[in-house]
Protein backbone atom coordinates (compact mmCIF):
# COMPACT_ATOMS: atom_id res chain seq x y z
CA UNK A 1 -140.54 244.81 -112.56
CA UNK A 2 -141.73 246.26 -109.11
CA UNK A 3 -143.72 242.29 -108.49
CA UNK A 4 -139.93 241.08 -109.60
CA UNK A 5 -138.39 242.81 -107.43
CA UNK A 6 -141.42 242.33 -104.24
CA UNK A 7 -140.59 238.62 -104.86
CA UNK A 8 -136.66 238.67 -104.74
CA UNK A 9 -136.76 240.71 -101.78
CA UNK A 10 -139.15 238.01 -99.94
CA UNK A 11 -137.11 235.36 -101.11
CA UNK A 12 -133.97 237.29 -99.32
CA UNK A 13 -135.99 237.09 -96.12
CA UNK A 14 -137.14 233.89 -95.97
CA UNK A 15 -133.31 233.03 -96.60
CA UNK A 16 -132.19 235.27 -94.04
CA UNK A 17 -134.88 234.21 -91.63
CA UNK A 18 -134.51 230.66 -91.63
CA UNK A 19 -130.74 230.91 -90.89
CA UNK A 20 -131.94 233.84 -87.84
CA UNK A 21 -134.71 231.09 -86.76
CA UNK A 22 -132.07 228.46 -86.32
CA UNK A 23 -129.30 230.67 -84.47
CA UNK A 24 -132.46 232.33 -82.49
CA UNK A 25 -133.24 228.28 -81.13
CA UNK A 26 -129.33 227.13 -80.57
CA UNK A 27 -129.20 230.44 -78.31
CA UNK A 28 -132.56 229.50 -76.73
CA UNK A 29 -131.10 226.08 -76.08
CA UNK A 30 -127.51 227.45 -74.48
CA UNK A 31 -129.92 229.83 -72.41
CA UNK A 32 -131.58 226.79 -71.01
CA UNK A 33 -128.71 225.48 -70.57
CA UNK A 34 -126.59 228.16 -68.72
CA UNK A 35 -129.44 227.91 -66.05
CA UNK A 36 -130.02 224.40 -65.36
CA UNK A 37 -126.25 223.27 -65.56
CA UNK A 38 -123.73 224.08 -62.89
CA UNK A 39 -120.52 224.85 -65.09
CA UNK A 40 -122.77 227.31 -67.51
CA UNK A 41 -124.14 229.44 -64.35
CA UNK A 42 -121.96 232.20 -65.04
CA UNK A 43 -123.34 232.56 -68.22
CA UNK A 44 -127.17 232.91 -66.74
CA UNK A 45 -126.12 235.17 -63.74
CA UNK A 46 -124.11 237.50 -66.67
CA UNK A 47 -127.34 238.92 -67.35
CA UNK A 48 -128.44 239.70 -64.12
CA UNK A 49 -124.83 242.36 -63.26
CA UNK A 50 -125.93 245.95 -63.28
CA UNK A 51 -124.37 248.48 -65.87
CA UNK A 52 -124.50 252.53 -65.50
CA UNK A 53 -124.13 255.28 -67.62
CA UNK A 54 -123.01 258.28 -65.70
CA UNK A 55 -124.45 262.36 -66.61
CA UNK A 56 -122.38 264.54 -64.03
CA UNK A 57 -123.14 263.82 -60.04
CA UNK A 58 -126.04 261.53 -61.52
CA UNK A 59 -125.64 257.53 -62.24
CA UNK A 60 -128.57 255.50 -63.94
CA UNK A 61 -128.11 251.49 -63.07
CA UNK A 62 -129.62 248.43 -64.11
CA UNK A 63 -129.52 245.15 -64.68
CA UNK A 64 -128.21 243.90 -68.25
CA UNK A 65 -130.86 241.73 -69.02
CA UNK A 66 -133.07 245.07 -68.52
CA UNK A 67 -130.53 246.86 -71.05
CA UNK A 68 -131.43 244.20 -73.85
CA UNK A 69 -134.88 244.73 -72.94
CA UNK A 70 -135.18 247.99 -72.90
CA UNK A 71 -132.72 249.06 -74.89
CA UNK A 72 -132.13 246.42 -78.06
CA UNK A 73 -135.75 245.87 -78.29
CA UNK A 74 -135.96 249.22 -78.64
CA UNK A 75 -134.49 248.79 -81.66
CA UNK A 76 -136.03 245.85 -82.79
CA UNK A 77 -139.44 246.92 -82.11
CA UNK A 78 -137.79 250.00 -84.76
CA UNK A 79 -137.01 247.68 -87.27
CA UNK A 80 -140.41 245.94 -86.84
CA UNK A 81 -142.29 249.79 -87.25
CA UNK A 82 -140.26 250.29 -90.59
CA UNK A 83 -141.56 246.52 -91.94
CA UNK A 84 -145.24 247.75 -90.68
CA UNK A 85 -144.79 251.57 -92.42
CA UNK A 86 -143.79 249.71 -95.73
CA UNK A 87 -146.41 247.06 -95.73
CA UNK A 88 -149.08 249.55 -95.03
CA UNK A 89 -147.89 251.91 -97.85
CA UNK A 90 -147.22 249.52 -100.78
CA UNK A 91 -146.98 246.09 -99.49
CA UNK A 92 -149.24 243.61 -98.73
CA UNK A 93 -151.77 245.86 -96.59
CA UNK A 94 -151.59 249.03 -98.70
CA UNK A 95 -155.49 248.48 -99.99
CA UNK A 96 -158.72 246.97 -97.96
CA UNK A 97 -158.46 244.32 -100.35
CA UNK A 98 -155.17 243.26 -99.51
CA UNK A 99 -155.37 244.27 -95.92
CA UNK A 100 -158.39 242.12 -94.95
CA UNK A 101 -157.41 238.74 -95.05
CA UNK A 102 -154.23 239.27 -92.70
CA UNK A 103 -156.18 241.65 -90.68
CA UNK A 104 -159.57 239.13 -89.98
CA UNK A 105 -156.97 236.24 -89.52
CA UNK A 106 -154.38 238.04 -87.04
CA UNK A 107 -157.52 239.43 -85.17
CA UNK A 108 -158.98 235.73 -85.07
CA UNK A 109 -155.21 234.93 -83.75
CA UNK A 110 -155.27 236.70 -81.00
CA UNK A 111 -158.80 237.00 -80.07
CA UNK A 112 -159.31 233.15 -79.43
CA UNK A 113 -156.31 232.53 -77.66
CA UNK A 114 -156.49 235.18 -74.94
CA UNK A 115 -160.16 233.38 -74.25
CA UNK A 116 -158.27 230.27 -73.85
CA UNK A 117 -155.81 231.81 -71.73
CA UNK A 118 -158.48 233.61 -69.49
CA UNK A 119 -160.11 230.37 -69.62
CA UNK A 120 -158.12 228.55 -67.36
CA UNK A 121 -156.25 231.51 -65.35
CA UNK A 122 -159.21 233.65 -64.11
CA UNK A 123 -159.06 234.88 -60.74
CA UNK A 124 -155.67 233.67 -60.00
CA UNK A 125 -152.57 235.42 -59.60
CA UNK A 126 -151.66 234.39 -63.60
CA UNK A 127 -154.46 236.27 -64.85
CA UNK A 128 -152.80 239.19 -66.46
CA UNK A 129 -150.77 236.89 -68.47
CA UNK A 130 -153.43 236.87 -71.11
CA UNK A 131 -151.23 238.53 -74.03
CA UNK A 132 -148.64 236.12 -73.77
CA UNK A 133 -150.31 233.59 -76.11
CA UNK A 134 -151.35 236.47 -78.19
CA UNK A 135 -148.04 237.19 -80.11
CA UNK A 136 -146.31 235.43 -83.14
CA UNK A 137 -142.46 235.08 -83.70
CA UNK A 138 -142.29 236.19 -87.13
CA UNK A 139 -138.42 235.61 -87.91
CA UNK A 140 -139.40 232.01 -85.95
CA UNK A 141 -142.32 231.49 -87.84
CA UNK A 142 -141.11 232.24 -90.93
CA UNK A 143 -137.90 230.49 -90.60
CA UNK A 144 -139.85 226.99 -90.19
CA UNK A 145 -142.02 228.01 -93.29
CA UNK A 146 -138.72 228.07 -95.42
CA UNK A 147 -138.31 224.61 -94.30
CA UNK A 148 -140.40 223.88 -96.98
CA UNK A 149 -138.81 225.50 -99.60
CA UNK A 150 -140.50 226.13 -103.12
CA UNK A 151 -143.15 223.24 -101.59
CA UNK A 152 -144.88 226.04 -100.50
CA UNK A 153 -147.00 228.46 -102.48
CA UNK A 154 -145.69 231.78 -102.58
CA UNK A 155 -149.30 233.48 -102.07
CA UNK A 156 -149.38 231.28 -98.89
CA UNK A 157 -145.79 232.64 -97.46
CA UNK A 158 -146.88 236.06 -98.63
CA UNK A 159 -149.85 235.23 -96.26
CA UNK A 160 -147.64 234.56 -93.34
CA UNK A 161 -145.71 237.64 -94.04
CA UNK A 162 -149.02 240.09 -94.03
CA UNK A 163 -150.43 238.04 -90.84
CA UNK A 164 -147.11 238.41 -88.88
CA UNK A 165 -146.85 242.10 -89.31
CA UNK A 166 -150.59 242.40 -88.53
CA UNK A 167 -149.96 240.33 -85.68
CA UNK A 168 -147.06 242.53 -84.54
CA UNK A 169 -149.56 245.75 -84.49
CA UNK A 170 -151.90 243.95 -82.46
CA UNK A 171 -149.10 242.98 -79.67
CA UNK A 172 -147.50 246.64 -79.81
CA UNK A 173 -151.15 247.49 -78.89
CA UNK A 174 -151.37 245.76 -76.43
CA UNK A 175 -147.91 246.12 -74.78
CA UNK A 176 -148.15 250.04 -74.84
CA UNK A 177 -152.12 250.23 -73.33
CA UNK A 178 -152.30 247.26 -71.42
CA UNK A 179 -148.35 246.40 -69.96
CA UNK A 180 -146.54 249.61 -68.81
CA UNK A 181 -143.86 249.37 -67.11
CA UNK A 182 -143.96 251.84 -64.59
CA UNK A 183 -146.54 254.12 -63.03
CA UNK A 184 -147.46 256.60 -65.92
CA UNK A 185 -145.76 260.31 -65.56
CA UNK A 186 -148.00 262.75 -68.10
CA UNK A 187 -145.39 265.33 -68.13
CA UNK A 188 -142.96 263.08 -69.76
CA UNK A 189 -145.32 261.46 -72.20
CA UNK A 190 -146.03 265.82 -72.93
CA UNK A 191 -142.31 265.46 -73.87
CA UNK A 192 -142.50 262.96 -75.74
CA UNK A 193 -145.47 263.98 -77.32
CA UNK A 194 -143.48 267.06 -78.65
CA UNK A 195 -140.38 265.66 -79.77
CA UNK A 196 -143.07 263.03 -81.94
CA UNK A 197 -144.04 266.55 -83.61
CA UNK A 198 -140.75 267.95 -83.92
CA UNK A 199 -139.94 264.53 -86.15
CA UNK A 200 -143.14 264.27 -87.96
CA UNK A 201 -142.13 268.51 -88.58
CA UNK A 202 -138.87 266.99 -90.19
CA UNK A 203 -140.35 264.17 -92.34
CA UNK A 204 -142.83 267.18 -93.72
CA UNK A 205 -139.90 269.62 -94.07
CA UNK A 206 -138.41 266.42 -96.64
CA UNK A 207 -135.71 266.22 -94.15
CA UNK A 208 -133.83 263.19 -95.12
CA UNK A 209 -130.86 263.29 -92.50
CA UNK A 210 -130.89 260.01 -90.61
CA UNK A 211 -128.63 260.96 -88.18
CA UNK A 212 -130.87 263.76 -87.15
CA UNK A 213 -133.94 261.28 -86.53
CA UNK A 214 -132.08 259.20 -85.07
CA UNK A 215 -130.45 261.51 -82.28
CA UNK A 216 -134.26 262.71 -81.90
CA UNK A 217 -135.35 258.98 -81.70
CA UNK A 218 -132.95 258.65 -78.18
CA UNK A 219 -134.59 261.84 -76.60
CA UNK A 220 -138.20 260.08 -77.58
CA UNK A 221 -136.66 256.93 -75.81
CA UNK A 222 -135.97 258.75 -72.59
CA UNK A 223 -138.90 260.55 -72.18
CA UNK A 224 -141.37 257.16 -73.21
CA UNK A 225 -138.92 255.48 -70.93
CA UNK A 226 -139.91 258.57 -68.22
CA UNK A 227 -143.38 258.15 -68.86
CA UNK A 228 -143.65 254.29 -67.64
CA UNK A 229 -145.01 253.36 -70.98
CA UNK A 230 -142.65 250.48 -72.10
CA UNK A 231 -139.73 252.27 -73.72
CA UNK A 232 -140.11 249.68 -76.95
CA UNK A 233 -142.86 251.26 -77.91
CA UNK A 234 -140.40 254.75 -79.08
CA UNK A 235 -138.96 252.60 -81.29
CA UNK A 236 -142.24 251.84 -83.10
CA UNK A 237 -143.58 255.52 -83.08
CA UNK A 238 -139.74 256.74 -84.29
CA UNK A 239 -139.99 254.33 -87.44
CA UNK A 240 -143.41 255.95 -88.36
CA UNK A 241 -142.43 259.27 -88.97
CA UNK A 242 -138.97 257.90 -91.03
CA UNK A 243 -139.82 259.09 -94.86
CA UNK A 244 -140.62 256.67 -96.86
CA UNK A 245 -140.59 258.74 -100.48
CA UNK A 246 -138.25 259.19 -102.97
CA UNK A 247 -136.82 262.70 -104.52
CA UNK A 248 -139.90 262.54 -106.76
CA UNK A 249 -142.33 262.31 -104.40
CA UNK A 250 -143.74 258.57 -105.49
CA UNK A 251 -144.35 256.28 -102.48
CA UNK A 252 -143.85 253.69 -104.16
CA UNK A 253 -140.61 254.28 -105.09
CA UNK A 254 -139.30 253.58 -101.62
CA UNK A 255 -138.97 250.15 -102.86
CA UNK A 256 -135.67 251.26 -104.35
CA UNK A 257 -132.24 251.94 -102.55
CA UNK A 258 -132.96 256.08 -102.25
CA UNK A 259 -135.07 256.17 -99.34
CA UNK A 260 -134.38 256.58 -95.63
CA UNK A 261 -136.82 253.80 -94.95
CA UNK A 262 -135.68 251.78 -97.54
CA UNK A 263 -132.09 251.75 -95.91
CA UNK A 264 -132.56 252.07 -92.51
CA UNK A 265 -134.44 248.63 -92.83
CA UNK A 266 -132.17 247.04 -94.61
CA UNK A 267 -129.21 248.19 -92.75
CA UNK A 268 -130.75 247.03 -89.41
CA UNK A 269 -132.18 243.70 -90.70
CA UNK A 270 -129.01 241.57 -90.25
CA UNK A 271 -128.30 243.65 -86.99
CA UNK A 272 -131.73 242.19 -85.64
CA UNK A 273 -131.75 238.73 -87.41
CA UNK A 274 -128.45 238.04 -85.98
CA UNK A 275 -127.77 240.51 -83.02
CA UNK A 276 -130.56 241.59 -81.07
CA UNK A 277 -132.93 238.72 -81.19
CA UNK A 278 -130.22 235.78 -80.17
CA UNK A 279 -129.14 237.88 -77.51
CA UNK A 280 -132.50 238.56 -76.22
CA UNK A 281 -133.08 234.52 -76.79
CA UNK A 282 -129.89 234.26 -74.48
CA UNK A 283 -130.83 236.98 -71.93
CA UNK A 284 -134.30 235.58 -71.14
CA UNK A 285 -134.87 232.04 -72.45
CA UNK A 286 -133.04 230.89 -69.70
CA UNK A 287 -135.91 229.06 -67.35
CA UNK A 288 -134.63 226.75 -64.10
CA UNK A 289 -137.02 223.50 -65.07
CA UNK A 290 -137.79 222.58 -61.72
CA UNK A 291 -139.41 218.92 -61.87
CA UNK A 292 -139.97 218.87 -58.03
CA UNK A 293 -142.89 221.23 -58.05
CA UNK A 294 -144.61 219.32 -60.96
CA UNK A 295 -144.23 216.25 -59.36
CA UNK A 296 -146.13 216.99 -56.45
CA UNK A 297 -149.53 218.13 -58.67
CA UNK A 298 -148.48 221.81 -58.75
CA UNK A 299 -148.94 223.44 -62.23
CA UNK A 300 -149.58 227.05 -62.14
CA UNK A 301 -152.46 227.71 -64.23
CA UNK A 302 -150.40 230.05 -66.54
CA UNK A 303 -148.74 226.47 -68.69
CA UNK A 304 -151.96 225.35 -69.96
CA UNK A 305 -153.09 228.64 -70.56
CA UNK A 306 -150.13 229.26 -72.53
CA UNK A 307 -149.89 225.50 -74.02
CA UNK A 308 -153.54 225.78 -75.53
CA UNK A 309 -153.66 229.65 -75.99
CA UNK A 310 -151.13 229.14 -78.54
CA UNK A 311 -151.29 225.63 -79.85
CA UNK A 312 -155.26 225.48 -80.14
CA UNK A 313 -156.56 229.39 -79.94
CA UNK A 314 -154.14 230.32 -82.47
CA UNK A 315 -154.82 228.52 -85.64
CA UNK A 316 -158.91 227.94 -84.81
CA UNK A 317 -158.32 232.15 -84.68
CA UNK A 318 -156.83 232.65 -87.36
CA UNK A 319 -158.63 229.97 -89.72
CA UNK A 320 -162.19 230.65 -88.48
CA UNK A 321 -161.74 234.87 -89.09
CA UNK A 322 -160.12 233.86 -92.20
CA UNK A 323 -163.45 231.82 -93.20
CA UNK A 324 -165.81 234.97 -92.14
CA UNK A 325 -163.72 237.06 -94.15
CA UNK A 326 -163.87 235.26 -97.14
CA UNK A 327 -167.66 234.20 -96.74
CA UNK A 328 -168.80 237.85 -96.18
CA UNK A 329 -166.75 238.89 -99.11
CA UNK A 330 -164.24 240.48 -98.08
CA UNK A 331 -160.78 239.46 -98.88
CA UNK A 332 -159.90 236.04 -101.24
CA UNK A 333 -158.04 233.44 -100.32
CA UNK A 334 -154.33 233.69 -101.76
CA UNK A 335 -154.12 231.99 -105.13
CA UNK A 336 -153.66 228.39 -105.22
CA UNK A 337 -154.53 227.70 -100.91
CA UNK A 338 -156.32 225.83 -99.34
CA UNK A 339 -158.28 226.41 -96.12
CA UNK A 340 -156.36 223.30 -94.45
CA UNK A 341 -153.31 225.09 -95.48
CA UNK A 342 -154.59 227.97 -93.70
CA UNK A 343 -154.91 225.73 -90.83
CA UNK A 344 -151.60 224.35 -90.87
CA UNK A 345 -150.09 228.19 -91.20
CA UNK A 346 -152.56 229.00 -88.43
CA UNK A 347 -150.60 226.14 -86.19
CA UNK A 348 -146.85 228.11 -87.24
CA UNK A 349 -148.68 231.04 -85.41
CA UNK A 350 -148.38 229.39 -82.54
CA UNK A 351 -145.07 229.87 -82.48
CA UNK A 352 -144.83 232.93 -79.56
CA UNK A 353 -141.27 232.78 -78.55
CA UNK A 354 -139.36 236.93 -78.54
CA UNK A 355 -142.80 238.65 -78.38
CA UNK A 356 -144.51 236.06 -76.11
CA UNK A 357 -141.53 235.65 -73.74
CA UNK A 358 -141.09 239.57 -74.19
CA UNK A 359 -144.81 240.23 -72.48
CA UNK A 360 -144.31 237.44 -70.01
CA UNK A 361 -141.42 239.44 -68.40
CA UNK A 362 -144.01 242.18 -67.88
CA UNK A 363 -146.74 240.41 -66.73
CA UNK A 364 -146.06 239.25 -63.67
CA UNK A 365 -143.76 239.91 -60.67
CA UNK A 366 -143.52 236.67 -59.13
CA UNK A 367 -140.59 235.22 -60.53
CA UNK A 368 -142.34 231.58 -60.13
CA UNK A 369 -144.90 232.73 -62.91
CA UNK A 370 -142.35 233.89 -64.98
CA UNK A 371 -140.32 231.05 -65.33
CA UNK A 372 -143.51 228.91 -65.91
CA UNK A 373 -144.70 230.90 -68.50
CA UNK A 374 -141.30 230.80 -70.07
CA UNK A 375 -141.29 226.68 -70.07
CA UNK A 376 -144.93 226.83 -71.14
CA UNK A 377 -143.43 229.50 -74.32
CA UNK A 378 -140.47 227.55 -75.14
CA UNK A 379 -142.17 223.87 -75.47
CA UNK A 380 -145.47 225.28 -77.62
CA UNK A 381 -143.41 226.96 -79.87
CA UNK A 382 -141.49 223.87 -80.25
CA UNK A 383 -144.47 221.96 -80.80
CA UNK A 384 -146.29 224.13 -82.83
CA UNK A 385 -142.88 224.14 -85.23
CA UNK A 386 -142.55 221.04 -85.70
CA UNK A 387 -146.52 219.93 -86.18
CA UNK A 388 -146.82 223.52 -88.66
CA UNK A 389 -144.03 222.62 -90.72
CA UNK A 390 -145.32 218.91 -91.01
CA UNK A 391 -148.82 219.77 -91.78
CA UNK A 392 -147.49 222.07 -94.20
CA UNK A 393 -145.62 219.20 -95.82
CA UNK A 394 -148.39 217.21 -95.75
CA UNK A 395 -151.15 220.03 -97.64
CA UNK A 396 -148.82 220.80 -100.05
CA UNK A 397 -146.53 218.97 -103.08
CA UNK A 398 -143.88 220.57 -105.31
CA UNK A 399 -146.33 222.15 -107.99
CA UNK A 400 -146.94 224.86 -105.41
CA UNK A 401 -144.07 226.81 -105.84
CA UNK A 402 -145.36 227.81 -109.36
CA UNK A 403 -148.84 229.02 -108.33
């Protein structure tokens, strides 16, 4: 019953993913768009109009697009810290066994592409971009894997699943030590610090009051937001103290309706499929492609960093860790894959888009960089898409879907 249940609940998301993946690239597309055509510039310079929120004398202002930022992928990054929480307790990396496969390949995933990147941007101004080809789309990715249908073994999409949210760990990682977004304050990372206790005090209390985490989660946002630590990262740490057991105590009956977890993540899913992520798409997918620099020889170093960070470090990452793993014993292939499978999912992994385009806002300053490293984002993923999902098509035939 509970594997029953495992696989209806992937099957939802694939569902729900594919339809997010296509709305995620028409608002990608209108973003591109808005900033590019003359009669859609309203739409791009939208994001740039400054909204407050008034406490007494004080005012806080900024920009919208930093509000989405900020703000929404606060909550995204939250929804992403619930998927990680359940995965880790009685999903696909609850044991070693399960855990190493994902693990070796989402390490090999990221490793080899930030070499790549570093490759061809050290000691220029680009250089700090090196997590940008690090990170995997996982409502993109997935959403091109359902392409495929029941074509595609279920171990192999289960694969994808455990990778992605190994992958995501990996980027929060890296966002939180290695991208802050302001100088770092201690005092108000002491603050947050204690309001983290004061939740994880609730969760051991069996305090099951979402409201009340919730209105703690906003003072952890202000005070990570204080600290110049990205304020995304609350999000994460909130979702890690939500409980995640039933009345009886069982872990693994989170998988039914009862739990916080259990219904805070389902309750935000279609919010973030359909809300957050399309507006983030149309917030900051918008790049000016400006031909004239290109055509006089100038290509920042950051686009073929990017381009062959993602489209060749990725899946050579993620297949060649996969290989060690499985050669020194420790995880199995999924049943019924094959390693150029692997490869082919390895090239859907190079699909960076939210996260990628997410870290290249806070990597650099120059706003040059930015927008190159956007362009570079936006045509990889692209590629990689549509050369994954073919590959795919071309490793696998219908008899999959019943291994």
């Amino acid at each position: 019953m509970y594997l029953l249940r495992r696989r209806v609940l992937l099957n939802r998301m694939l569902h729900s993913s594919m339809t997010g993946g296509v709305l995620l690239l028409i608002c990608a597309v209108i973003a591109v768009l808005a900033a590019n055509v003359p009669a859609m510039r309203g739409l791009h310079d939208l994001w740039s109009v400054n909204l407050g929120v008034s406490f007494g004398d004080g005012v806080f202002s900024m920009p919208l697009r930093l509000w989405i930022d900020d703000v929404l992928m606060a909550v995204f990054f939250f929804s992403v810290g619930l998927e990680i929480k359940r995965e880790l307790l009685v999903g696909e990396l609850s044991t070693m066994k399960k855990a190493a496969l994902p693990m070796f390949a989402a390490l090999g995933g990221m490793i080899f592409p930030a070499l790549i990147y570093t490759a061809f941007n050290a000691g220029t101004p680009s250089a700090s971009g090196w997590g940008i080809p690090m990170a995997t789309d996982i409502a993109f990715a997935i959403g091109v894997l359902s392409l495929l249908g029941t074509r595609c073994p279920v171990g192999l999409k289960v694969f994808l699943v455990a990778l992605a949210v190994v992958d995501d760990i990996g980027a929060i990682i890296v966002l939180a030590v290695f991208y802050p977004s302001h100088d770092i304050h201690f005092i108000y990372l002491l603050y947050a610090l204690i309001t983290v206790l004061a939740l994880v005090a609730l969760n051991r209390a069996g305090v099951k009051s979402a409201l009340l985490y919730l209105a703690l989660g906003v003072v952890l946002f202000v005070f990570v937001f204080r600290s110049g630590v990205h304020a995304t990262i609350a999000g994460v740490i909130l979702a890690m103290t939500i409980p995640a057991r039933s009345s009886v105590g069982d872990v693994r009956a989170f998988s039914g309706p009862d739990t916080l977890l259990c219904r805070m993540e389902s309750a935000l899913h279609p919010w973030v499929t359909f809300f957050i992520m399309p507006v983030f798409a149309l917030a900051n997918a918008g790049v000016v492609i400006d031909a004239s620099a290109l055509g006089q020889g100038v290509m920042p170093a950051v686009i073929p960093g990017v381009f062959f960070g993602l489209l060749v470090g990725k899946p050579l990452g993620i297949l060649t860790f996969s290989w060690l793993a499985v050669k020194l014993r420790l995880a199995d292939l999924p049943s019924g894959t094959k390693w150029k499978q692997v490869l082919s999912l390895g090239i859907l992994g190079g699909i960076g888009f939210t996260m990628s385009i997410f870290i290249d806002n806070l990597a650099f300053s120059d706003p040059y960089l930015v927008n190159a490293g956007k362009i570079a984002i936006l045509a990889t993923s692209i590629i990689a898409a549509c050369t994954g999902v073919a590959a795919l098509y071309m490793t696998t035939n219908k008899n999959n879907s019943k291994q």
